[in-house]
N, C-alpha and C. Protein backbone atom coordinates (compact mmCIF):
# COMPACT_ATOMS: atom_id res chain seq x y z
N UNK A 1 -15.46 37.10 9.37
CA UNK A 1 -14.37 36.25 9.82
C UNK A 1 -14.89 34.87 10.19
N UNK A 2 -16.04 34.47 10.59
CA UNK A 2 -16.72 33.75 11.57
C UNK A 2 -16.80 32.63 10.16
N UNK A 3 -17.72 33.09 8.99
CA UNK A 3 -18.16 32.75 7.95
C UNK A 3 -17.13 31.93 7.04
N UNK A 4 -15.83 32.99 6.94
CA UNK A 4 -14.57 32.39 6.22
C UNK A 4 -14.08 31.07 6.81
N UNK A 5 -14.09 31.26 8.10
CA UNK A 5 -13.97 29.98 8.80
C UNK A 5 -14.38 28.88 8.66
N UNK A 6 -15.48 28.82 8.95
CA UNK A 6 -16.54 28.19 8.20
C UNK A 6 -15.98 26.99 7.24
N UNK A 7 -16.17 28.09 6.09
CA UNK A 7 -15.66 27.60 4.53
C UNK A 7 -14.84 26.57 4.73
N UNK A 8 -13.73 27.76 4.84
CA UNK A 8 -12.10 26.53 5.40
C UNK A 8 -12.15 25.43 5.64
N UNK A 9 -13.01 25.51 7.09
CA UNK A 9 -13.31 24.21 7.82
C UNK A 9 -13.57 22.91 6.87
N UNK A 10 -14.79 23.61 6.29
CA UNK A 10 -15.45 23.08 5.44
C UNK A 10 -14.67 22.24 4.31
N UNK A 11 -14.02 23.12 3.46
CA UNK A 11 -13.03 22.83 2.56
C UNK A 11 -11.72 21.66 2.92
N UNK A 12 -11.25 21.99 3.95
CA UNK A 12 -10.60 21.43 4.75
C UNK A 12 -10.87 19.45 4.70
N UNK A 13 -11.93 19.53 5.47
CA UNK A 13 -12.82 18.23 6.18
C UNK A 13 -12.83 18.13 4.55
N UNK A 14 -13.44 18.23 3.49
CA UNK A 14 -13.42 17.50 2.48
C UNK A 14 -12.43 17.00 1.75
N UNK A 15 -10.87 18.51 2.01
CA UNK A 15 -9.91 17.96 1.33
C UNK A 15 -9.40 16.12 2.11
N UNK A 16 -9.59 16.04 3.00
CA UNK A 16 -9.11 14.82 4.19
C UNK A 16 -10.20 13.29 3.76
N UNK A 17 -11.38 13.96 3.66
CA UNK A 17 -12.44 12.91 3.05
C UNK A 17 -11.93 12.46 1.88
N UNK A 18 -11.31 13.22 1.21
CA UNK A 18 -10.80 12.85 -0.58
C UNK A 18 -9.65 11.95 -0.50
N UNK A 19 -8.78 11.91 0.36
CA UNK A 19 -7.69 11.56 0.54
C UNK A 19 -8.26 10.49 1.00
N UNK A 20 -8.54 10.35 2.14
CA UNK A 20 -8.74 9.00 2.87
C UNK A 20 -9.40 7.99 1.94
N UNK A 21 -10.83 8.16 0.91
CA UNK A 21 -11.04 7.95 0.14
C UNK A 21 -10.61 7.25 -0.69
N UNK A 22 -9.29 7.69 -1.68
CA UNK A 22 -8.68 7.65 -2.18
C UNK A 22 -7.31 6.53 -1.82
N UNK A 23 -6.89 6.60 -0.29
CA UNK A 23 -6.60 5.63 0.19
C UNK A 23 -7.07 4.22 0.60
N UNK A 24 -8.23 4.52 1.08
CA UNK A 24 -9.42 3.22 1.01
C UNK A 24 -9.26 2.37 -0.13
N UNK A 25 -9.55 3.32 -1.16
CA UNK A 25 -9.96 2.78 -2.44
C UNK A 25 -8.60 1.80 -3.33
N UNK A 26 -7.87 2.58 -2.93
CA UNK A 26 -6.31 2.08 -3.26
C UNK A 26 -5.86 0.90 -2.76
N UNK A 27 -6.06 0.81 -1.33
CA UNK A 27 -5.95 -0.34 -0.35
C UNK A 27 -6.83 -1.45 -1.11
N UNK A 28 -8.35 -1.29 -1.33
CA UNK A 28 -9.00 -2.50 -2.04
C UNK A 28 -8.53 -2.83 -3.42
N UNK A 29 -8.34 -1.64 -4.40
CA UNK A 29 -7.80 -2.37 -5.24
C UNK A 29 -7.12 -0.95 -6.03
N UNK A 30 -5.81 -0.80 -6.50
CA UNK A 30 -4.68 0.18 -7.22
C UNK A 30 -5.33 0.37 -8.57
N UNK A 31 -5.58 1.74 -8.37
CA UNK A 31 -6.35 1.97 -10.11
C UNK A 31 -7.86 2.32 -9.64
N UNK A 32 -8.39 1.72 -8.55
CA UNK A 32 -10.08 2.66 -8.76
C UNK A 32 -9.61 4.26 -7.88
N UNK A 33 -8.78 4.94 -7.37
CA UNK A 33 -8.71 6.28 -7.26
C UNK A 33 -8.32 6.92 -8.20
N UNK A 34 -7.70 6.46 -8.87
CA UNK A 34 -7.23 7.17 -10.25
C UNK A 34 -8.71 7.76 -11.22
N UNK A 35 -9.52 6.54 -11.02
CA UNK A 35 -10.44 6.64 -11.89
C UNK A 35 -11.45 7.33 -11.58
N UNK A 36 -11.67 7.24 -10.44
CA UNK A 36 -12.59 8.23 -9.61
C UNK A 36 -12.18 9.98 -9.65
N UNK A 37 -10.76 10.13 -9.69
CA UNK A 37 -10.21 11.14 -9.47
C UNK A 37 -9.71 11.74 -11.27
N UNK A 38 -10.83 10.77 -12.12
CA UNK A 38 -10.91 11.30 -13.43
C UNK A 38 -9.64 10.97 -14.46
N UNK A 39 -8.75 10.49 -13.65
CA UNK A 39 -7.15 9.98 -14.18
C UNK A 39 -7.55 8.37 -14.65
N UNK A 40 -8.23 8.26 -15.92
CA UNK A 40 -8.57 6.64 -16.51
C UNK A 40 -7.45 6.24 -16.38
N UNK A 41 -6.94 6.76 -18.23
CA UNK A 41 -5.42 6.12 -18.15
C UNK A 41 -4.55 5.76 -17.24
N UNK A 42 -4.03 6.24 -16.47
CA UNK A 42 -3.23 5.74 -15.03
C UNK A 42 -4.39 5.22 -14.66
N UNK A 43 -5.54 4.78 -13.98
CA UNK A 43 -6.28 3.62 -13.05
C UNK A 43 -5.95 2.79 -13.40
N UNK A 44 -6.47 2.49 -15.02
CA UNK A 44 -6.27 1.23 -16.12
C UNK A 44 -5.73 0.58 -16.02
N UNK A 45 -4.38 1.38 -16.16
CA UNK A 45 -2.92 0.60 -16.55
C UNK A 45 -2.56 0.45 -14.85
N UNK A 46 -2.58 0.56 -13.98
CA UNK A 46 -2.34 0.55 -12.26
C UNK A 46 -3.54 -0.98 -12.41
N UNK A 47 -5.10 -0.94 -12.56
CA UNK A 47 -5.86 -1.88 -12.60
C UNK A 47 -4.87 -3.54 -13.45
N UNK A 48 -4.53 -3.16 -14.64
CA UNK A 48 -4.23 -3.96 -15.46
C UNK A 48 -3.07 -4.52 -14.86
N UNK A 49 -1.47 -3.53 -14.59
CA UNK A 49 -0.42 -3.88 -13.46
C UNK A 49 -0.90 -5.00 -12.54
N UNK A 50 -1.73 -4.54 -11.75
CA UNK A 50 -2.49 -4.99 -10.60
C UNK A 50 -2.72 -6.85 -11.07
N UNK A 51 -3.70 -6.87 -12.11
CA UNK A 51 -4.03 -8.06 -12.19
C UNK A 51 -3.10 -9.06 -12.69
N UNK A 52 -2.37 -8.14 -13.35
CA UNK A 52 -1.35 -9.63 -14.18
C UNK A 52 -0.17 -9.80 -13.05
N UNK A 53 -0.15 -9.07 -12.25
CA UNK A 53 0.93 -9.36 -11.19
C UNK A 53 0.35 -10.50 -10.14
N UNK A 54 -0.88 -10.06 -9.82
CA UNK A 54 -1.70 -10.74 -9.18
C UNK A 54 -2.24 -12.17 -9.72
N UNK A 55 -2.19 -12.27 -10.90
CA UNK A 55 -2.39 -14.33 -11.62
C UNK A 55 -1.34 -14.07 -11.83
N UNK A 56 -0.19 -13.81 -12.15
CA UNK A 56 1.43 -14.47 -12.58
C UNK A 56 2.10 -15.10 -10.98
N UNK A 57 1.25 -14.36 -9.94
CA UNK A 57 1.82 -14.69 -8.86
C UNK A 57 1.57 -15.79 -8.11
N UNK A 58 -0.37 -15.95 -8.84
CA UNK A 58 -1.22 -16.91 -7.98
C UNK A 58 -1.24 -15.98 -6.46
N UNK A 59 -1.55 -15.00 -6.58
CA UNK A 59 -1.96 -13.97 -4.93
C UNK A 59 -3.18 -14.41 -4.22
N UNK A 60 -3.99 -14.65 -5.15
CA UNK A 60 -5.19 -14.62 -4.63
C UNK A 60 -5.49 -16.27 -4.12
N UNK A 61 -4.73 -17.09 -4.98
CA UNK A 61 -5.15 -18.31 -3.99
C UNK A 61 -4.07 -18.46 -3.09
N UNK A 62 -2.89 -17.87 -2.94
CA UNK A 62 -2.22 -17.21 -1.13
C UNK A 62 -3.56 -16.61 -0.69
N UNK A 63 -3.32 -15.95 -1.50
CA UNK A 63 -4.47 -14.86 -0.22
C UNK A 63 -5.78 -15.81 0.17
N UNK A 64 -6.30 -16.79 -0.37
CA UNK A 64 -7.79 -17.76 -0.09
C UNK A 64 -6.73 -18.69 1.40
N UNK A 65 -5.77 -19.14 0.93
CA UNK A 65 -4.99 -20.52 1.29
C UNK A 65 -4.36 -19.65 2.92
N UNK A 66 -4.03 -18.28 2.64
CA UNK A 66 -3.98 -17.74 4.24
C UNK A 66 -5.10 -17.63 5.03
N UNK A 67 -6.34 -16.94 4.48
CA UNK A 67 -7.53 -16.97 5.74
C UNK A 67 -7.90 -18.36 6.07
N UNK A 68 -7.63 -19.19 5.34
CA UNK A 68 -8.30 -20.87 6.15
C UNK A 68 -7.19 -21.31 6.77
N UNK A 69 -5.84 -20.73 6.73
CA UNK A 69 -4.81 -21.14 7.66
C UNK A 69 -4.00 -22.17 6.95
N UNK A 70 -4.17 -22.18 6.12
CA UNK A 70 -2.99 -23.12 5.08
C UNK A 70 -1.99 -22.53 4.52
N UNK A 71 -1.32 -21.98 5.54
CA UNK A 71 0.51 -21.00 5.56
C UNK A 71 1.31 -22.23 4.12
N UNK A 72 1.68 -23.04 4.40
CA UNK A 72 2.53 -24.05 3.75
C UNK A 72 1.73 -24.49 2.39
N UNK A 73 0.42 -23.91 1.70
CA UNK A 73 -0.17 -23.81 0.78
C UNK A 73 0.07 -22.75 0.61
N UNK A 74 0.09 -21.86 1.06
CA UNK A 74 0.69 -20.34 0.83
C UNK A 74 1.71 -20.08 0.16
N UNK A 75 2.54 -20.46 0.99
CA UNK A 75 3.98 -20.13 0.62
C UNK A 75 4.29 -21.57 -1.01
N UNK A 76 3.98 -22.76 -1.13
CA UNK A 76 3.95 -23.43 -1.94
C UNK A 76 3.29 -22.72 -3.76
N UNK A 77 2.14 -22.13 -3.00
CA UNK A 77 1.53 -21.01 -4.31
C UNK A 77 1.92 -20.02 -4.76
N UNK A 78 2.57 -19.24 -4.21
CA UNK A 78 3.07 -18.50 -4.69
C UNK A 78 4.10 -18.17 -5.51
N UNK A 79 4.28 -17.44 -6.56
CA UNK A 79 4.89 -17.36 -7.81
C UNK A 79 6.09 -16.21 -6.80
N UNK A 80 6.95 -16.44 -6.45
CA UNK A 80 7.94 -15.25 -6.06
C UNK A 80 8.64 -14.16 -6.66
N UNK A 81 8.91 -14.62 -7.89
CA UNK A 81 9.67 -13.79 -8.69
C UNK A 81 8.25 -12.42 -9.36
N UNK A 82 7.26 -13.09 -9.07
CA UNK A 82 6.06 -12.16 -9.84
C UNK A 82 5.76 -11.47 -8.41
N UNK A 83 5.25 -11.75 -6.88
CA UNK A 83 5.11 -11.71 -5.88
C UNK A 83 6.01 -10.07 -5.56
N UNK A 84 7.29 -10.40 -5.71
CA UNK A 84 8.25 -9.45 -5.59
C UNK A 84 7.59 -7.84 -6.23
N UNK A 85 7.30 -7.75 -7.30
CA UNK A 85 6.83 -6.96 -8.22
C UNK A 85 5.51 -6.03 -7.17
N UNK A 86 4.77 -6.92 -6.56
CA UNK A 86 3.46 -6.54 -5.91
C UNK A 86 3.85 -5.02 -5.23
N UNK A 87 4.32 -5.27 -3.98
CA UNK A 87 4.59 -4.27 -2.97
C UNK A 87 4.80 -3.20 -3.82
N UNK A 88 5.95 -2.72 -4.68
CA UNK A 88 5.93 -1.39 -5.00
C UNK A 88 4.90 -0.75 -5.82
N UNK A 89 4.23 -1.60 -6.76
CA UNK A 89 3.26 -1.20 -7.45
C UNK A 89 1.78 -0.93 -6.41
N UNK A 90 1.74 -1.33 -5.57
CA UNK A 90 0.85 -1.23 -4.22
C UNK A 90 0.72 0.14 -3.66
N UNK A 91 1.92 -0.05 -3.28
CA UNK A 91 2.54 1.22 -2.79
C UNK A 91 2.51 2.70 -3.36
N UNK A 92 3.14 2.50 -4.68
CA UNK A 92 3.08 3.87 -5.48
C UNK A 92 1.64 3.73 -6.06
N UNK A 93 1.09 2.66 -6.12
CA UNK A 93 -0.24 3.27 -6.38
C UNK A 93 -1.15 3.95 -5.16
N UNK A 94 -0.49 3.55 -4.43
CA UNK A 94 -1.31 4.26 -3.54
C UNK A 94 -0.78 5.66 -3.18
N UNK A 95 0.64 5.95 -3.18
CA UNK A 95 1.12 7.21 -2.93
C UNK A 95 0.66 8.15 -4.05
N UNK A 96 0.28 7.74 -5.10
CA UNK A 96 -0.02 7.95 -6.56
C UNK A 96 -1.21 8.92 -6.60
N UNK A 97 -2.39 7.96 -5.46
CA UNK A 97 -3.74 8.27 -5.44
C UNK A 97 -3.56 8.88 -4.12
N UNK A 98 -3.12 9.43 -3.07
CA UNK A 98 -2.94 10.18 -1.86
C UNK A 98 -2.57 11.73 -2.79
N UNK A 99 -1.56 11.86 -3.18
CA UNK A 99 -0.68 12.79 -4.25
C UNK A 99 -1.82 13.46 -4.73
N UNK A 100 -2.61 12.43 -6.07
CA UNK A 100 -3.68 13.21 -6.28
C UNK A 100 -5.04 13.93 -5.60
N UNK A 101 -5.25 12.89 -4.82
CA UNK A 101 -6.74 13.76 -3.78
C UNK A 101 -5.75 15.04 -2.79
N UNK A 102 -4.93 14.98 -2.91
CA UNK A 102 -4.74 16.99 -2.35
C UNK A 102 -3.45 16.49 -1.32
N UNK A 103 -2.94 15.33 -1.27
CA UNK A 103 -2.32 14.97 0.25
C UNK A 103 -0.41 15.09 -0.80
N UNK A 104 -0.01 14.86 0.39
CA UNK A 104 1.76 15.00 0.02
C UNK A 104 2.42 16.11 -0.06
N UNK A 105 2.10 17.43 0.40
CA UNK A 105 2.27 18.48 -0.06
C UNK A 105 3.38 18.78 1.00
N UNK A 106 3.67 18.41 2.20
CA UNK A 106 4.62 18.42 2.72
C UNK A 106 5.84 17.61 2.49
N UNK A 107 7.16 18.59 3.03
CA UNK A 107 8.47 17.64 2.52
C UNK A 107 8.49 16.43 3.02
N UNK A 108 8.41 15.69 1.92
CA UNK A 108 9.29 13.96 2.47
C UNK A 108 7.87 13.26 2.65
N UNK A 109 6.91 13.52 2.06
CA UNK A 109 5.77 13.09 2.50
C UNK A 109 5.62 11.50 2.13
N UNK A 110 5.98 11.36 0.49
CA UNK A 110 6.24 9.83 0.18
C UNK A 110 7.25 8.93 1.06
N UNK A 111 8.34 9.29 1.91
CA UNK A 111 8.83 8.25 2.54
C UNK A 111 8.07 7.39 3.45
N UNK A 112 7.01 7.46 4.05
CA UNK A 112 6.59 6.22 4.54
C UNK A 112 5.59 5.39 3.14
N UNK A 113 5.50 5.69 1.90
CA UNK A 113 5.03 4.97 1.72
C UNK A 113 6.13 4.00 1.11
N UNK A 114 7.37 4.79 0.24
CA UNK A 114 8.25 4.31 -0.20
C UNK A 114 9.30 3.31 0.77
N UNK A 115 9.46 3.42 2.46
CA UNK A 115 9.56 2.24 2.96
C UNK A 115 8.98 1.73 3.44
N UNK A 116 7.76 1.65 3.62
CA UNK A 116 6.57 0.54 3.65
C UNK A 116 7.04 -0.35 2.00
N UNK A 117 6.82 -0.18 0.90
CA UNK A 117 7.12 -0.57 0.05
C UNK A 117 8.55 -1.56 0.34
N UNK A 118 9.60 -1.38 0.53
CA UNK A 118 10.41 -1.89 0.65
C UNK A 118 10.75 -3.01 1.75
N UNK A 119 10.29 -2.28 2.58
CA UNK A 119 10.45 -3.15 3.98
C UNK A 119 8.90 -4.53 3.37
N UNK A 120 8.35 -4.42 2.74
CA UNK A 120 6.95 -5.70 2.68
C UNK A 120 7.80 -6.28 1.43
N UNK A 121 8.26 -6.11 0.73
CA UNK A 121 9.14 -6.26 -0.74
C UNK A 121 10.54 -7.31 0.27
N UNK A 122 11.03 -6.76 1.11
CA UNK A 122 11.79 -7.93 1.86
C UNK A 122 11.56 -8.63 3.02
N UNK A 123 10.21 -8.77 3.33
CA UNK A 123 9.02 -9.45 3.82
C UNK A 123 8.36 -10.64 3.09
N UNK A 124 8.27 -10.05 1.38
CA UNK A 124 8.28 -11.23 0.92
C UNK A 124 9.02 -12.20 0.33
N UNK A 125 10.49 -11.44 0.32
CA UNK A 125 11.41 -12.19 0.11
C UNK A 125 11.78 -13.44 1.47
N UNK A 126 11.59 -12.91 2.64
CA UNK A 126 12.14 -13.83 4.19
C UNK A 126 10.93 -14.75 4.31
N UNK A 127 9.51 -14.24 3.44
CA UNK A 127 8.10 -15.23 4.13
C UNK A 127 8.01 -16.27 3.88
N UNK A 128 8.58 -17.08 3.11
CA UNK A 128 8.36 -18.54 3.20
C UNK A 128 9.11 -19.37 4.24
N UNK A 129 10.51 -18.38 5.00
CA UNK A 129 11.05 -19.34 6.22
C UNK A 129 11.02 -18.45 7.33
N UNK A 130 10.42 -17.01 7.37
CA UNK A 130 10.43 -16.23 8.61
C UNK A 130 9.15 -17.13 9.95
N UNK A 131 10.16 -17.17 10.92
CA UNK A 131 8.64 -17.39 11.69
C UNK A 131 8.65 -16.02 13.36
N UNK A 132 7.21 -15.78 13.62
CA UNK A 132 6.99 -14.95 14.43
C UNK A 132 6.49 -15.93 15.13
N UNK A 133 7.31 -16.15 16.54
CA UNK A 133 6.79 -16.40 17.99
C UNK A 133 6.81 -18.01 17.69
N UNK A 134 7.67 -18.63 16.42
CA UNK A 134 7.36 -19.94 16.23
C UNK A 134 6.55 -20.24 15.30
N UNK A 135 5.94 -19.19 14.74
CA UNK A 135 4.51 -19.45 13.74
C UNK A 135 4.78 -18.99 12.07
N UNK A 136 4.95 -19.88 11.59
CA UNK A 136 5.28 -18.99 10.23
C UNK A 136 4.31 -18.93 9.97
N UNK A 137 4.19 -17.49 9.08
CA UNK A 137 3.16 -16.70 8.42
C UNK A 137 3.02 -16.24 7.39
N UNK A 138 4.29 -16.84 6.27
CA UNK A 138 3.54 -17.19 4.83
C UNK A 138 3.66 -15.95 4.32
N UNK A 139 2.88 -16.06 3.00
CA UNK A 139 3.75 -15.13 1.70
C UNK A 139 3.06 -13.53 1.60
N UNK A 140 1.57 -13.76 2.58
CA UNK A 140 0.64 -12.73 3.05
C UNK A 140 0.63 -12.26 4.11
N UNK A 141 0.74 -13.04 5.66
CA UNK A 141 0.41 -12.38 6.42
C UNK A 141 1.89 -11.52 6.89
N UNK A 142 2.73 -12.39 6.39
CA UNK A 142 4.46 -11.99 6.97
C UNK A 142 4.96 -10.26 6.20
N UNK A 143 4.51 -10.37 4.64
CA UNK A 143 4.75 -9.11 4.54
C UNK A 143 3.82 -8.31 4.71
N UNK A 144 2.67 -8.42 4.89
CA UNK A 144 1.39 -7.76 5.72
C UNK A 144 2.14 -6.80 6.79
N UNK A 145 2.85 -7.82 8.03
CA UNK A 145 3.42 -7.43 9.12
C UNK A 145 4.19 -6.07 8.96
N UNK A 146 5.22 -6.44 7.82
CA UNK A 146 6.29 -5.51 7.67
C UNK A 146 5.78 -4.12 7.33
N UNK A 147 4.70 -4.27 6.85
CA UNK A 147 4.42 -2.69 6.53
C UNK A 147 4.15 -1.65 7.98
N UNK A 148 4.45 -2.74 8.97
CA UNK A 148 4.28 -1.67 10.41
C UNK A 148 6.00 -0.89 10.57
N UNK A 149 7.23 -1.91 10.52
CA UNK A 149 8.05 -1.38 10.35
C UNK A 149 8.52 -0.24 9.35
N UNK A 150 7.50 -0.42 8.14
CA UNK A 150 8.01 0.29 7.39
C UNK A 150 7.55 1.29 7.34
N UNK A 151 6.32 1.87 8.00
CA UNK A 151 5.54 2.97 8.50
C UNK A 151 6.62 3.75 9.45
N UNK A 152 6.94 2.87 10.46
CA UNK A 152 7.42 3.96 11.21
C UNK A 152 8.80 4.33 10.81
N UNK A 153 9.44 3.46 10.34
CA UNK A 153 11.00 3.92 9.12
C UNK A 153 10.59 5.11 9.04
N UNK A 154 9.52 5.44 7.72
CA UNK A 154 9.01 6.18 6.72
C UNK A 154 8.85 7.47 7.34
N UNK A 155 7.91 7.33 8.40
CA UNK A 155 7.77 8.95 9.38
C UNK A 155 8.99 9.13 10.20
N UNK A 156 10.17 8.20 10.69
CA UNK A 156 10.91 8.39 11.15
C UNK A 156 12.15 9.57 10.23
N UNK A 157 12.11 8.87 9.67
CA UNK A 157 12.98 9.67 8.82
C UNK A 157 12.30 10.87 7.34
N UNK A 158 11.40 10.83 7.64
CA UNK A 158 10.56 12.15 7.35
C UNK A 158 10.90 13.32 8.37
N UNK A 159 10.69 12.92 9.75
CA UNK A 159 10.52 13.72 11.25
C UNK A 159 12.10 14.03 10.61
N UNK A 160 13.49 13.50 11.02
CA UNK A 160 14.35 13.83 11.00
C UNK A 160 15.02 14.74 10.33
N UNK A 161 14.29 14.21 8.52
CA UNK A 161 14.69 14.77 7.56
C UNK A 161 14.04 16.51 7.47
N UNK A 162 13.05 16.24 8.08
CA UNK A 162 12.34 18.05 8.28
C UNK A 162 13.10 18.59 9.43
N UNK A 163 13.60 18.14 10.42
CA UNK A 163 14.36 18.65 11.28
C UNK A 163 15.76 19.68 11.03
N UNK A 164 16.29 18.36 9.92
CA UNK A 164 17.76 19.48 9.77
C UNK A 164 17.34 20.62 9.07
């Protein structure tokens, strides 16, 4: 009994390592869990998604033009109509690569990622005139923010939805 335990444990702690992993990996860039997790085709095409969304949008010089604090270069760079596109492909890539390393297996498990997705998707629609505390925060850090609301949406109505 002692031994089986063990295992479990064992098995267990790795299934959680794979996942997290897999989330990490997703977070830096949509498409290397796939690939890791032996799924090319989907990384590829998630990798490839990834990039042409990312130059049609000009993301990355938002994303340079936010850490030096040039919000109003931010929001000026950015391609919106391509911008828009980001969040869900983010998102399901990442619910994509959670799914596969062993995670989601409970009901309703994708709703926080699916409104995280949404709620940063109309984050970046409000970020070029939203301001927090007086401070606007641009086409990165503003829907950055939203993914806190949309976390707790997501488990909120997960909790509920397992309830009834």
């Amino acid at each position: 009994m002692q031994t089986w335990q063990k295992t479990n444990d064992v098995g267990e702690i790795e299934k959680k390592d794979k996942i997290i992993e897999s989330i990490l990996w997703s977070i830096a860039l949509p498409g290397f869990p796939q690939i890791l997790n032996g799924r090319y085709l989907k990384g590829i095409l998630f990798i490839i998604l990834e990039f042409l969304i990312n130059v049609m949008a000009n993301f990355n010089e938002a994303i340079r033009l936010s850490f030096i604090g040039n919000i109003e270069g931010t929001v000026s760079q950015a391609n919106y109509q391509w911008l828009m596109f980001y969040p869900c492909l983010y998102f399901f890539a990442m619910w994509d690569a959670f799914k596969d390393a062993g995670g989601g297996k409970k009901p309703y498990s994708y709703l926080p990622f699916v409104s995280s997705a949404v709620f940063v998707t109309v984050g970046v629609i409000y970020s070029a005139q939203t301001k927090v505390f007086g401070v606007l925060l641009g086409s990165v850090w503003f829907p950055m923010l939203c993914v806190i609301p949309g976390l707790i949406i997501g488990f909120f109505l997960k909790f509920i939805l397992k309830v009834k």
